[in-house]
N, C-alpha and C. Protein backbone atom coordinates (compact mmCIF):
# COMPACT_ATOMS: atom_id res chain seq x y z
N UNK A 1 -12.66 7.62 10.79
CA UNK A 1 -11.95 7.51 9.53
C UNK A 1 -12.56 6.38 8.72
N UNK A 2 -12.52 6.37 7.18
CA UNK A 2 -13.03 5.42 6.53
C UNK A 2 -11.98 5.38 5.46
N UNK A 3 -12.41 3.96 5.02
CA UNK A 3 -11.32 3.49 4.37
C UNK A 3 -11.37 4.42 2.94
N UNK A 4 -12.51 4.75 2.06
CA UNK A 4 -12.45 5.46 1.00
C UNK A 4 -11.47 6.81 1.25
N UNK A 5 -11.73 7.39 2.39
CA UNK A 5 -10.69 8.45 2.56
C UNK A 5 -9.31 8.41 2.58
N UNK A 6 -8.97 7.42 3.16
CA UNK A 6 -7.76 6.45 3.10
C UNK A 6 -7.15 6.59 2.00
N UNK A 7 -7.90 5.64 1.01
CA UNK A 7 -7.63 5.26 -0.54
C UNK A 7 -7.46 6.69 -1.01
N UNK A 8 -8.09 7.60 -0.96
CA UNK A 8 -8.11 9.00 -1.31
C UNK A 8 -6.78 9.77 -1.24
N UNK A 9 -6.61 9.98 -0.08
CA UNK A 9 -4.79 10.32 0.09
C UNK A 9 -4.21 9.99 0.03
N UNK A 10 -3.74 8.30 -0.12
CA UNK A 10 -2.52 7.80 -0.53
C UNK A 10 -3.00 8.12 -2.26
N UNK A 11 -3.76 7.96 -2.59
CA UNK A 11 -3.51 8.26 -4.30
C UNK A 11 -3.41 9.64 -4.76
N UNK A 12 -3.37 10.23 -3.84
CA UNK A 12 -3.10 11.78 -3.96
C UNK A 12 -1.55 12.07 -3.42
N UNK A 13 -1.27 11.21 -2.88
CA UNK A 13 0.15 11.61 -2.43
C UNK A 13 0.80 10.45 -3.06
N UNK A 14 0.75 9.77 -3.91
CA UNK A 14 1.51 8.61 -4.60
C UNK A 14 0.56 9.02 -6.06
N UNK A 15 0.34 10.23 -7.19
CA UNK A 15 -0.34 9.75 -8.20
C UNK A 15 -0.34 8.76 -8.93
N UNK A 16 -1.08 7.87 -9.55
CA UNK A 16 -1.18 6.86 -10.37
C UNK A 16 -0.81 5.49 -9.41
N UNK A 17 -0.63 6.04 -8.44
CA UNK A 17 -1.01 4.57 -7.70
C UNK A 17 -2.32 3.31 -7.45
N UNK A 18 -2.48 2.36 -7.32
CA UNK A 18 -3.53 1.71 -7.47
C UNK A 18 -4.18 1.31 -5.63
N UNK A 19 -5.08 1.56 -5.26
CA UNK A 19 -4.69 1.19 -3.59
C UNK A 19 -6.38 0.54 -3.41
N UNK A 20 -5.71 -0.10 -2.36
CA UNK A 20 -7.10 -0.69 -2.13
C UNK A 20 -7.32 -1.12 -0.48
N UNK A 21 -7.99 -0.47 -0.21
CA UNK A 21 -8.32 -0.33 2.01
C UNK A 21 -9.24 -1.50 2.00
N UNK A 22 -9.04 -1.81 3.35
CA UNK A 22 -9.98 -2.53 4.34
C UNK A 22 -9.95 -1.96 5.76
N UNK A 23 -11.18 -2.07 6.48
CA UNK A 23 -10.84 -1.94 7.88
C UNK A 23 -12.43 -1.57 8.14
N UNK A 24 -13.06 -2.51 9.08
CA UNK A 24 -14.34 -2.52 8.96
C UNK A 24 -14.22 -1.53 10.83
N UNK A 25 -13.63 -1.45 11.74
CA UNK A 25 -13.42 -0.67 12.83
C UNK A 25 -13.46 0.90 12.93
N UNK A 26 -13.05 1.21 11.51
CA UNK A 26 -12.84 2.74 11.56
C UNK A 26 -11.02 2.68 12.26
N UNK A 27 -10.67 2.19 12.75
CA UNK A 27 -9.17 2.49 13.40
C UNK A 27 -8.58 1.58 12.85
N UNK A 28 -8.37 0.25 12.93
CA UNK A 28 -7.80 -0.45 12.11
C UNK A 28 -7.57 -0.48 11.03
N UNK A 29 -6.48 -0.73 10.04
CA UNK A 29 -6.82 -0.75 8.14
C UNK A 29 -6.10 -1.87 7.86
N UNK A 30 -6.12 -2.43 6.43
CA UNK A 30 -5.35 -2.82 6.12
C UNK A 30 -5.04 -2.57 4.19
N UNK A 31 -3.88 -2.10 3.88
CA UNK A 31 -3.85 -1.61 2.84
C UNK A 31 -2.94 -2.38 1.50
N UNK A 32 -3.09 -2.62 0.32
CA UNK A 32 -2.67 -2.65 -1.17
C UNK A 32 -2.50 -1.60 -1.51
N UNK A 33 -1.07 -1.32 -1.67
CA UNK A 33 -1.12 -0.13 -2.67
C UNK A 33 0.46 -0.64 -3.76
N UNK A 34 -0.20 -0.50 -4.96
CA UNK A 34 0.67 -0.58 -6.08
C UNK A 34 0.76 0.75 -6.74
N UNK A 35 2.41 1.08 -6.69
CA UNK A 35 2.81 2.35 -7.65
C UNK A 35 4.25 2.27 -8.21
N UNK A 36 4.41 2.62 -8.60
CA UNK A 36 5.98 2.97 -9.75
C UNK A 36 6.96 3.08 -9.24
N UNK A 37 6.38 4.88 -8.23
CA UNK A 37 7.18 5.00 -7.14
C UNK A 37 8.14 4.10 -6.10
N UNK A 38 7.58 2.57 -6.02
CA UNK A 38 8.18 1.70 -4.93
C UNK A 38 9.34 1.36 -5.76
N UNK A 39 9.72 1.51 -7.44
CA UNK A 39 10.76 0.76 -7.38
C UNK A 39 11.76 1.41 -7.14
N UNK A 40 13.00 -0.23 -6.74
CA UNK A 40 14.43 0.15 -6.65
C UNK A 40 14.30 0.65 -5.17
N UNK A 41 13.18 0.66 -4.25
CA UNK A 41 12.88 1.02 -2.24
C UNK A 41 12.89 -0.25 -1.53
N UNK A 42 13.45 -0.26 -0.45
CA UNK A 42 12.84 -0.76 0.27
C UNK A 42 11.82 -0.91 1.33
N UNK A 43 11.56 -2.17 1.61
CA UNK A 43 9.90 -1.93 2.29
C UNK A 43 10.12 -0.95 3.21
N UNK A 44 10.75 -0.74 4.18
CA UNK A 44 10.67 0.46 4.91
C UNK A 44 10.29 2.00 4.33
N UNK A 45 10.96 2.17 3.14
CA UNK A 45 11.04 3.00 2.40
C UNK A 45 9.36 3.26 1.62
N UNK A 46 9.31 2.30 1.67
CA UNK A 46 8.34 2.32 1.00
C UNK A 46 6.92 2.65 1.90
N UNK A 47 7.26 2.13 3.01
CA UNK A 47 5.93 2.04 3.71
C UNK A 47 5.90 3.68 4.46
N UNK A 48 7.49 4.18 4.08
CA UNK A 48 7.34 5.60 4.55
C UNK A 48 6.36 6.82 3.46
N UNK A 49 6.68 6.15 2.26
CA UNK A 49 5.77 7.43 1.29
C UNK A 49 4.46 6.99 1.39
N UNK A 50 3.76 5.99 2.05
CA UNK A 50 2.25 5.89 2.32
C UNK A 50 2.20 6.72 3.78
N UNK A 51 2.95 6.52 4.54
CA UNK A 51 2.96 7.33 5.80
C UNK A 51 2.84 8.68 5.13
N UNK A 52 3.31 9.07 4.88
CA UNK A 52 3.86 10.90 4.19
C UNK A 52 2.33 11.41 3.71
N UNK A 53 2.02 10.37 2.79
CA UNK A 53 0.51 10.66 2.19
C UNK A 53 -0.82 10.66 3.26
N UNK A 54 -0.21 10.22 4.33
CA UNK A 54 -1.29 10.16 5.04
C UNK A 54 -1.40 11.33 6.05
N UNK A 55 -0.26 11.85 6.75
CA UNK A 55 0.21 12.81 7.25
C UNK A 55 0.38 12.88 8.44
N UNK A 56 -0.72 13.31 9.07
CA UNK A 56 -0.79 13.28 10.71
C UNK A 56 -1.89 12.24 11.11
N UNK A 57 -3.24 11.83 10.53
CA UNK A 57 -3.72 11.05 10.45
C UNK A 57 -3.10 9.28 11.16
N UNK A 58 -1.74 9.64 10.67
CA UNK A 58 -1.27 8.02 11.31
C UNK A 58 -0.77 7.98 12.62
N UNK A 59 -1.49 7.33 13.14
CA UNK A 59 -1.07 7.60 15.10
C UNK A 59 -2.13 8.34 15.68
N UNK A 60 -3.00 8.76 14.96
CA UNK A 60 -3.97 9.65 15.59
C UNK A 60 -5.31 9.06 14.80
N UNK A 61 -6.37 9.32 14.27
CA UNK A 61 -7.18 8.72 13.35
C UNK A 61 -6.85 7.07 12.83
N UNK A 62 -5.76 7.03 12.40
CA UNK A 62 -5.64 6.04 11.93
C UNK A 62 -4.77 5.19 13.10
N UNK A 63 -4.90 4.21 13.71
CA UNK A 63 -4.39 3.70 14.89
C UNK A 63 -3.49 3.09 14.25
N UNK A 64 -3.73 1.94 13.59
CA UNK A 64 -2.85 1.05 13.19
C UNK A 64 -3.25 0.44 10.83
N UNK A 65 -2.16 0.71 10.91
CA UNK A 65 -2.19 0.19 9.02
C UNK A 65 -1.62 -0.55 8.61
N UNK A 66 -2.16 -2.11 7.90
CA UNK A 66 -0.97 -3.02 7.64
C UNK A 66 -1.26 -2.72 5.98
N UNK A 67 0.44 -2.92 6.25
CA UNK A 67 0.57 -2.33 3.98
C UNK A 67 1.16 -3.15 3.71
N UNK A 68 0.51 -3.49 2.61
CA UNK A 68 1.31 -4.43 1.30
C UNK A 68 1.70 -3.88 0.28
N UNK A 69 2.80 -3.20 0.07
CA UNK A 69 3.28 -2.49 -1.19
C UNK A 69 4.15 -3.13 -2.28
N UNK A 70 3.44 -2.89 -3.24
CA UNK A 70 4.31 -3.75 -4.55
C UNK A 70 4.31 -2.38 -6.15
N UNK A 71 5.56 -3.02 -6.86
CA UNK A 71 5.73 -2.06 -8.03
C UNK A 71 4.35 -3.17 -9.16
N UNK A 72 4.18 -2.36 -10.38
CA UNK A 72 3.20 -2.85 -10.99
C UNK A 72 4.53 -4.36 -11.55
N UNK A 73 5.25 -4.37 -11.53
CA UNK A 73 6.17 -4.91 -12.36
C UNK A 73 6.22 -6.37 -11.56
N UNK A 74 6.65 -6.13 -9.82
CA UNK A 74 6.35 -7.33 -8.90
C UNK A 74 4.84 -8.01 -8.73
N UNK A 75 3.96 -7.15 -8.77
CA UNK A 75 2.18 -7.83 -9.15
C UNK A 75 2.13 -8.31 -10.38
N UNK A 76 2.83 -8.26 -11.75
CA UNK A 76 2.82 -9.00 -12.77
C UNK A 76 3.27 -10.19 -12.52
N UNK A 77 4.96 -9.82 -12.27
CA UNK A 77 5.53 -11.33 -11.87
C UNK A 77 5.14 -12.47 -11.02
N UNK A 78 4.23 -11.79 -10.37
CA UNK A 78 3.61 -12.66 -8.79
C UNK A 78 2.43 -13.24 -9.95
N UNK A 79 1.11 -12.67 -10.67
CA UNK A 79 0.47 -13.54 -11.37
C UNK A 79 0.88 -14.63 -12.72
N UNK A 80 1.92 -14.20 -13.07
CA UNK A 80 2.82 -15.20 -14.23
C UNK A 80 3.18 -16.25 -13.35
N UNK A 81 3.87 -15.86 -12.32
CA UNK A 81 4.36 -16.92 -11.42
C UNK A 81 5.97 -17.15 -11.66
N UNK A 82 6.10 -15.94 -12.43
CA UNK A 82 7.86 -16.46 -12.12
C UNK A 82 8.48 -15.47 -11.10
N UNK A 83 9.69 -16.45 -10.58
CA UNK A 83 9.53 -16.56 -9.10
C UNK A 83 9.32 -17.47 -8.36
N UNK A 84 7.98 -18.64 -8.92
CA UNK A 84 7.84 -19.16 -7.46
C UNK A 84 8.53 -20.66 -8.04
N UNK A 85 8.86 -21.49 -7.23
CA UNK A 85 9.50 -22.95 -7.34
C UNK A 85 8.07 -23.48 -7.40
N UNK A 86 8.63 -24.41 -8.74
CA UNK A 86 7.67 -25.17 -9.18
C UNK A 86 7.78 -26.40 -8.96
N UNK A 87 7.16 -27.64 -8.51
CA UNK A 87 7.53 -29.48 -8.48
C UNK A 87 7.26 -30.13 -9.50
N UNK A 88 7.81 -30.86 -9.80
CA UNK A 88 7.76 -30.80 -10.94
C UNK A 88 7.04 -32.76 -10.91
């Protein structure tokens, strides 16, 4: 398995999502994926519609996937920085 393929089906099963793989093993990954879809989910929830997109692939091909899922709205707020405690 490679990571471009990866990236391939979660953006096919999440359209307009933004995703971005690593995993230099072939079995290991580790994944970014920003979409719309996540809001108002929780992470469980969330980490289930990247599962879904992936299909059977997970547990089999794909051994293990660590996901970081965010709405485009939480990756804004995270680079503005509000949110984080500031010292002042």
């Amino acid at each position: 398995m490679d990571t471009e393929t990866i990236k391939n089906l979660i953006e096919r099963g999440l359209p307009g999502a933004k995703v971005e793989v690593q995993g230099a093993d072939g079995v290991h990954f580790e994944a970014v994926v920003i979409a719309d879809a996540f809001a108002g989910r929780l992470p469980l929830a969330r980490h289930r519609l990247v599962y879904a997109a992936l299909g059977e692939l997970m547990g089999g091909e794909i051994h293990a996937l660590s996901l970081k899922t965010l709405t485009p709205q939480e990756v804004g707020n995270a680079e503005s920085g509000i949110g984080e405690r500031r010292s002042g």
